[in-house]
C-alpha atoms as a PDB file:
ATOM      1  CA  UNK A   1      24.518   5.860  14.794  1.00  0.00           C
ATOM      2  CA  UNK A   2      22.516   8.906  14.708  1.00  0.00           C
ATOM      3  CA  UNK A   3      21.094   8.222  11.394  1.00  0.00           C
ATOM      4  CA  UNK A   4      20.080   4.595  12.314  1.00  0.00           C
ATOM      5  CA  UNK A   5      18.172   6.782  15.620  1.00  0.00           C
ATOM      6  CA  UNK A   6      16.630   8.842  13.194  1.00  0.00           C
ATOM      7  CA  UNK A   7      15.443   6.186  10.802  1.00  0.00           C
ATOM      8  CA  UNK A   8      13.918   3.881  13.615  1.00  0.00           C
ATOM      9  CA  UNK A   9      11.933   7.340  15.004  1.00  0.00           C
ATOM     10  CA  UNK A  10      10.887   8.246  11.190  1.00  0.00           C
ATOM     11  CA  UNK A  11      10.021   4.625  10.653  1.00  0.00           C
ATOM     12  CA  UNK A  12       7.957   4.708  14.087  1.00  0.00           C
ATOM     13  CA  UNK A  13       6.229   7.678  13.354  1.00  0.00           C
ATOM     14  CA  UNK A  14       4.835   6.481   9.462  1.00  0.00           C
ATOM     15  CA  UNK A  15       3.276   2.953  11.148  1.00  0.00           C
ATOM     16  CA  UNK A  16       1.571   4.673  14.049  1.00  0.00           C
ATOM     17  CA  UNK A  17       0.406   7.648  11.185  1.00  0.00           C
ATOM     18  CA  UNK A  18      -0.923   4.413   8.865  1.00  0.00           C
ATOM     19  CA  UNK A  19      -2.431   2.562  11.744  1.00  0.00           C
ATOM     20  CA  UNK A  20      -4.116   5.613  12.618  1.00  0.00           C
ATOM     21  CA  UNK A  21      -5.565   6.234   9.715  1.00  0.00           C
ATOM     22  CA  UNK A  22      -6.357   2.884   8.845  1.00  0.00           C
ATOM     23  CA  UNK A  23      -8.606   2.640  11.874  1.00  0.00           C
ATOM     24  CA  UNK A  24     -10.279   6.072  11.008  1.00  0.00           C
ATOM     25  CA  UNK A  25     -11.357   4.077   8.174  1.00  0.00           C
ATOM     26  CA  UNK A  26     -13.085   1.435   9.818  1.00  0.00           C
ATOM     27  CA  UNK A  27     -14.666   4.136  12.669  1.00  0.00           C
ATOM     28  CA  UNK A  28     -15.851   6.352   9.975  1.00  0.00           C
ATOM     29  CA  UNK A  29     -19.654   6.768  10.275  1.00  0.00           C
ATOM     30  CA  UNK A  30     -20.258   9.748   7.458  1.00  0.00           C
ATOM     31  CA  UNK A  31     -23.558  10.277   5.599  1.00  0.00           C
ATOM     32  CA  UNK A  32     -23.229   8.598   2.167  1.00  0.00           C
ATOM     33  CA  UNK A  33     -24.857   8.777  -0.952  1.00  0.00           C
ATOM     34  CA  UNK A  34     -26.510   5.561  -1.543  1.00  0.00           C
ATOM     35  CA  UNK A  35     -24.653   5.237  -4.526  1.00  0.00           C
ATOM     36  CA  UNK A  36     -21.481   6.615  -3.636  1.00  0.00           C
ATOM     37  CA  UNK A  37     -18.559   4.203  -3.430  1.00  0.00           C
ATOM     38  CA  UNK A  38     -16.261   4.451  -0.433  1.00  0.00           C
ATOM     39  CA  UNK A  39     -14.761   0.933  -0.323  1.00  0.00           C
ATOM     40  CA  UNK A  40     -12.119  -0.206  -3.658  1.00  0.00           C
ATOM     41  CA  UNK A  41     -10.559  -3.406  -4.107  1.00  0.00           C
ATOM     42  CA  UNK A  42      -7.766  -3.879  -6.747  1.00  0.00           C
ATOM     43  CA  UNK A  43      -5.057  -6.036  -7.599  1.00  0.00           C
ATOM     44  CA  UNK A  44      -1.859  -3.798  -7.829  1.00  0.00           C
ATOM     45  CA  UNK A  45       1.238  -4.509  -9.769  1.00  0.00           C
ATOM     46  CA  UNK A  46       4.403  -2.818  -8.851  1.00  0.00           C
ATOM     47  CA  UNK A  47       4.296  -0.317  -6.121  1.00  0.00           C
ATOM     48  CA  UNK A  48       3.759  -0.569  -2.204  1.00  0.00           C
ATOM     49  CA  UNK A  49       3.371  -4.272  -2.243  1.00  0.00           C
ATOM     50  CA  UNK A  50       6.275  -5.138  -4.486  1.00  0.00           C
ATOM     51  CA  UNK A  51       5.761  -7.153  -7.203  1.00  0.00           C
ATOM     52  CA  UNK A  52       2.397  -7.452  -6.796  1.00  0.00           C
ATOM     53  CA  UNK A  53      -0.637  -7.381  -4.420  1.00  0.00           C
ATOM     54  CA  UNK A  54      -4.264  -7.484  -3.477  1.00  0.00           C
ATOM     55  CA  UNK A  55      -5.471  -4.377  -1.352  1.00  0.00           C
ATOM     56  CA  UNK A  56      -8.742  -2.229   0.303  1.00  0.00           C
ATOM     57  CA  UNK A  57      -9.153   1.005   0.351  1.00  0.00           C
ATOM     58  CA  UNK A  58     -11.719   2.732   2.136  1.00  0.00           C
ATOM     59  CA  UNK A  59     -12.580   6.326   1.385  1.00  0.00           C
ATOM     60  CA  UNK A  60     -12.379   8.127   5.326  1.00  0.00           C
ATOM     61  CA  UNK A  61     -13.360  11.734   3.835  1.00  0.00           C
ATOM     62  CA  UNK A  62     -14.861  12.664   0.325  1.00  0.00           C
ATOM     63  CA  UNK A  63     -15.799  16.413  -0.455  1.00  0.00           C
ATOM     64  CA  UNK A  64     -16.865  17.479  -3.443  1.00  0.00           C
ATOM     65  CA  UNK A  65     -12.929  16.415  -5.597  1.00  0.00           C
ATOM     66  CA  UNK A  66     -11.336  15.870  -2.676  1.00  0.00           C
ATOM     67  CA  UNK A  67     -10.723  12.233  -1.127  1.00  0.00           C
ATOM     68  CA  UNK A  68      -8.213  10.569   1.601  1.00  0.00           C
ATOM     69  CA  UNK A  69      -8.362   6.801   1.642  1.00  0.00           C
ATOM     70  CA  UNK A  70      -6.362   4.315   3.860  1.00  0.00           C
ATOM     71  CA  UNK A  71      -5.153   0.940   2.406  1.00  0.00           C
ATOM     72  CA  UNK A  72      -4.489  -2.559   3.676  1.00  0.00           C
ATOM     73  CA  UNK A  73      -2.863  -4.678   1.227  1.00  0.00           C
ATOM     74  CA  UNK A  74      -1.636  -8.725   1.137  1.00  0.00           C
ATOM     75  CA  UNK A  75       0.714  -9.761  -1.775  1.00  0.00           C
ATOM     76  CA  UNK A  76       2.815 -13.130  -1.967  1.00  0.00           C
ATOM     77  CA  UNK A  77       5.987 -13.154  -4.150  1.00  0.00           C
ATOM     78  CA  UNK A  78       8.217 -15.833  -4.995  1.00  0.00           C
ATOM     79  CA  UNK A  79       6.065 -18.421  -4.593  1.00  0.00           C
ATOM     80  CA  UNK A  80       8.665 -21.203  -4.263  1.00  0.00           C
ATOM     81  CA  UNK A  81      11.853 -20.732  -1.885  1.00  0.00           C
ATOM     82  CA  UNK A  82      15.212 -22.107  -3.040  1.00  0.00           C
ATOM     83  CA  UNK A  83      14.495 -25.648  -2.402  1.00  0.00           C
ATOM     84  CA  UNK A  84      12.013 -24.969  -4.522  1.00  0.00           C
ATOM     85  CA  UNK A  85       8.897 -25.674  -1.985  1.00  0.00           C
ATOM     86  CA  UNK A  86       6.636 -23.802  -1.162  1.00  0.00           C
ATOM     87  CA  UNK A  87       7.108 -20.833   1.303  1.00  0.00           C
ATOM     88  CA  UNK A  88       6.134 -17.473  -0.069  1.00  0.00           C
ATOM     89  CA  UNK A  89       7.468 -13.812   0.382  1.00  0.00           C
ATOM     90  CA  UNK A  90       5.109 -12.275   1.893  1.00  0.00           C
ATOM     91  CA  UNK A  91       4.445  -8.216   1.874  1.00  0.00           C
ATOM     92  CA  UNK A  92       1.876  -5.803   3.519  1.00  0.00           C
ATOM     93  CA  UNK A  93       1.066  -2.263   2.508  1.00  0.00           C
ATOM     94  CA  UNK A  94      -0.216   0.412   4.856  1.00  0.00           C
ATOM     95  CA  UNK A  95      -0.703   4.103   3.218  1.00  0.00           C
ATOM     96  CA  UNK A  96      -3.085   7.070   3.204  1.00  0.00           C
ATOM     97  CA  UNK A  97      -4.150   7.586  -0.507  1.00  0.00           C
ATOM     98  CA  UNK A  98      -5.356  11.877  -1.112  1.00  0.00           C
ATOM     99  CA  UNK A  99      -7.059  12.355  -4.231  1.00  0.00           C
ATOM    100  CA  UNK A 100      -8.078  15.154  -6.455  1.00  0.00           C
ATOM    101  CA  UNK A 101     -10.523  15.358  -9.158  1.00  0.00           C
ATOM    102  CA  UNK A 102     -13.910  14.023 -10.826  1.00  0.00           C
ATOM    103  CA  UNK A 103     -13.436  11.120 -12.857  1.00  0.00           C
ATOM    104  CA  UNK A 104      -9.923  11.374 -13.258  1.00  0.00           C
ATOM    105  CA  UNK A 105      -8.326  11.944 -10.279  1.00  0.00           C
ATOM    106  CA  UNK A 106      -4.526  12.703  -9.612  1.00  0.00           C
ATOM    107  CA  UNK A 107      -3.475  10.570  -6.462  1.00  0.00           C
ATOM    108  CA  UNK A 108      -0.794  11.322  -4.032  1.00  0.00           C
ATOM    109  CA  UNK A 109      -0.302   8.917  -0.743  1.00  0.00           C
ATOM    110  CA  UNK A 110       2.433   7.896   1.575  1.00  0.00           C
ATOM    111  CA  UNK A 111       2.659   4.363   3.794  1.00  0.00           C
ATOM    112  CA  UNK A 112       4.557   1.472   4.945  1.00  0.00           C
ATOM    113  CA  UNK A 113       5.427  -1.917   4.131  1.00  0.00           C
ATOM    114  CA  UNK A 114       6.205  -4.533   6.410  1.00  0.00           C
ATOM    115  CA  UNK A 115       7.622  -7.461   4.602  1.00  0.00           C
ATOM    116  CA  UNK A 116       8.774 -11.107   5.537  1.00  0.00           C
ATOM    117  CA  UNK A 117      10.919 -12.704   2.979  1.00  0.00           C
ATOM    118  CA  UNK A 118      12.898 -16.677   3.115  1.00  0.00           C
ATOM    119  CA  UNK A 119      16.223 -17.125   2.311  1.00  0.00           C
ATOM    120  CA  UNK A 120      18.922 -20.027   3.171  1.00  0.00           C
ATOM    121  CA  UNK A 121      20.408 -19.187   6.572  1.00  0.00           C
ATOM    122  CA  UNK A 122      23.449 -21.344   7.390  1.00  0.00           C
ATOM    123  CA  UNK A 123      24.135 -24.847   6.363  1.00  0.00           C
ATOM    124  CA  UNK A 124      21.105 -24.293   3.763  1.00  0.00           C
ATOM    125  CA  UNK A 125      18.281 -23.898   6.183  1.00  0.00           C
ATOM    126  CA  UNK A 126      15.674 -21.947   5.887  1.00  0.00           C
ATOM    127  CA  UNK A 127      15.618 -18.589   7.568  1.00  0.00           C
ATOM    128  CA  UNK A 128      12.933 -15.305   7.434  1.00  0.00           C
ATOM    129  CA  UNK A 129      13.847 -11.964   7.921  1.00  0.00           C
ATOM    130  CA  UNK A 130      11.200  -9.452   8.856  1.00  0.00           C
ATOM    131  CA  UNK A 131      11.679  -5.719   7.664  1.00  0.00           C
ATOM    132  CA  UNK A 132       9.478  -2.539   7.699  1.00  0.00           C
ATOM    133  CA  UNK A 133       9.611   0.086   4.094  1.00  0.00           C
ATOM    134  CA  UNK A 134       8.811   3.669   3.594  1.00  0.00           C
ATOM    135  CA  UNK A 135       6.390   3.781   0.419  1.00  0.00           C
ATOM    136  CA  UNK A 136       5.094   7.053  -1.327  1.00  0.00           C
ATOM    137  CA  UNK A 137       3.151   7.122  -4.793  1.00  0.00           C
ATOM    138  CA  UNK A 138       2.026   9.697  -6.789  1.00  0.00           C
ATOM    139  CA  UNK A 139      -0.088   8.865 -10.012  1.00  0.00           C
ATOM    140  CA  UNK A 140      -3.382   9.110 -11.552  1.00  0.00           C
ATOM    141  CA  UNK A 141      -6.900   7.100 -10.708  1.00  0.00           C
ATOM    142  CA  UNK A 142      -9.603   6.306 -12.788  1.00  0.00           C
ATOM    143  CA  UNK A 143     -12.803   6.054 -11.224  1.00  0.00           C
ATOM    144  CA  UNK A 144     -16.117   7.483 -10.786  1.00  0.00           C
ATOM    145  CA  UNK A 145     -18.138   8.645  -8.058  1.00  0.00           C
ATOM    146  CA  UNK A 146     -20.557   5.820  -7.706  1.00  0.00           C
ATOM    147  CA  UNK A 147     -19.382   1.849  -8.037  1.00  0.00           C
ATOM    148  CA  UNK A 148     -17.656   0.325 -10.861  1.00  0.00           C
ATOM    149  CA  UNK A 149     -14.240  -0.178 -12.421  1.00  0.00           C
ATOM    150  CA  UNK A 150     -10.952   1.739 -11.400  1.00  0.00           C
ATOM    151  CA  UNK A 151      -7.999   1.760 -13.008  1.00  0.00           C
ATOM    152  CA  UNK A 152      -4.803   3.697 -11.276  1.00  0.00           C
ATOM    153  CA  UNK A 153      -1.007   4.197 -12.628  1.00  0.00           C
ATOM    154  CA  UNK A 154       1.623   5.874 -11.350  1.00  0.00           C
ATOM    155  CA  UNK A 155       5.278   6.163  -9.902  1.00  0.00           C
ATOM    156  CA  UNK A 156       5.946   4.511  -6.270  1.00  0.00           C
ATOM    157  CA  UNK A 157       9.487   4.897  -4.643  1.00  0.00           C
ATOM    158  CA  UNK A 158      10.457   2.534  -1.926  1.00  0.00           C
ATOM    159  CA  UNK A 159      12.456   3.543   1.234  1.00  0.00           C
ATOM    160  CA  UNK A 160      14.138  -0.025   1.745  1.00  0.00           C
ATOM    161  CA  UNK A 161      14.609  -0.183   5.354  1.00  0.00           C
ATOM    162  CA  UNK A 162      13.969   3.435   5.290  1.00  0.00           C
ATOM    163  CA  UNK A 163      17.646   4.287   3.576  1.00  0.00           C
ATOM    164  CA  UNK A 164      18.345   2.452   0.351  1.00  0.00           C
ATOM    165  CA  UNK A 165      15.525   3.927  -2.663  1.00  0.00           C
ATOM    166  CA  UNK A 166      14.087   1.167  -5.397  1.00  0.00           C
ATOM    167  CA  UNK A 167      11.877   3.080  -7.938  1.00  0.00           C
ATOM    168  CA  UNK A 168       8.626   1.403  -8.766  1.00  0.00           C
ATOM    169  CA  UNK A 169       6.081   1.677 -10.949  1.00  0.00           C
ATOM    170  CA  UNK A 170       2.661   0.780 -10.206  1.00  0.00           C
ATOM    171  CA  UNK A 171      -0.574   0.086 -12.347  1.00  0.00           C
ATOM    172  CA  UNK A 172      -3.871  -1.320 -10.728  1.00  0.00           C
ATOM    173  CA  UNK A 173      -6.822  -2.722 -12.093  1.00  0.00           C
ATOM    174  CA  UNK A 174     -10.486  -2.831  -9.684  1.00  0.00           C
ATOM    175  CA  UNK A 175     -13.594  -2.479  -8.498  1.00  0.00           C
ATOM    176  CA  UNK A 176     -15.008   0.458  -6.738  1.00  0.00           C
ATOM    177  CA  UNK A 177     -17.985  -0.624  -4.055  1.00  0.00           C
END
C-alpha cells in the first residue's frame, strides 16, 4: 500500500515537472540567432513513445554547449485491434531533453508517457485502458547549431506504471527548424 502511495506521488510529481516545462517552452521569448534552430521535429523509433512516434521539441535554454528542450510526442501502434478494425494504440510522450556538446551532443532527459491501449473486455468487446509511464533516455544527438538534419540514438528505459522496467532502445531521424 505504501509503495502504490509512493508511486501515484512520484508519478504526480514527473507530469506536473513535464507540463511545466513544456509550457516554458511555448512562453520562452529569448534572443535568437536568426539562424539558430530552437524547434526539432523527428520521427522516433523505440523509446518514450513505444514503438514508434512523431514528436517537437523546442529548445527553452541554449548556452554556448548547453541545451534543455521539452517534447510533445503522438505515436499510434497496432493499427488494427483484435477484430482486426481499426482502433489504434495510442501513446504520448512528455520529457525534458539536456544536452551537451557542439555538433555531437550527448543527451540525457527524463518524462512521461500517458498511453491508451484496446483490448477485448468481456464477452469480446472492446475495452481501453488508460495508463501513465516513467521514461528516461540517455544517448547521443546529431545536430548542428543552425537548421537541418538530426539524427539521435540512444538507450530509453520505461517505468511501466511506474514499477515494472521494459528497456528500449531508441533511434530518431529529423529536421532541426
Amino acid at each position: 500500500m505504501v509503495f502504490n502511495y509512493l508511486s501515484w506521488q512520484m508519478q504526480y510529481r514527473v507530469i506536473i515537472l513535464s507540463i511545466f516545462c513544456f509550457s516554458l517552452s511555448l512562453l520562452s521569448a529569448q534572443e535568437k540567432d536568426e539562424q539558430e534552430a530552437i524547434n526539432l521535429v523527428y520521427l522516433e523509433a523505440g523509446g518514450f513513445g513505444g514503438f514508434g512516434s512523431l514528436n517537437y521539441e523546442r529548445l527553452v535554454f541554449t548556452k554556448d554547449y548547453f541545451q534543455v528542450g521539452s517534447r510533445l510526442g503522438l505515436g499510434l501502434n497496432r493499427f488494427k485491434d483484435f477484430r482486426n478494425k481499426f482502433n489504434p494504440d495510442i501513446s504520448i510522450p512528455i520529457g525534458v531533453n539536456f544536452a551537451y556538446g557542439t555538433r555531437i551532443k550527448g543527451e540525457i532527459g527524463i518524462g512521461t508517457t500517458y498511453t491508451n491501449i484496446v483490448h477485448a473486455g468481456p464477452s469480446l468487446g472492446v475495452e481501453r485502458s488508460s495508463e501513465i509511464h516513467g521514461n528516461l533516455l540517455i544517448g547521443v544527438r546529431f545536430q548542428k547549431r543552425e537548421r537541418g538534419a538530426l539524427f539521435r540514438l540512444g538507450y530509453s528505459p520505461i517505468f511501466e506504471k511506474f514499477s515494472k522496467i521494459r528497456h528500449w532502445p531508441y533511434i530518431s531521424f529529423g529536421w532541426s527548424l
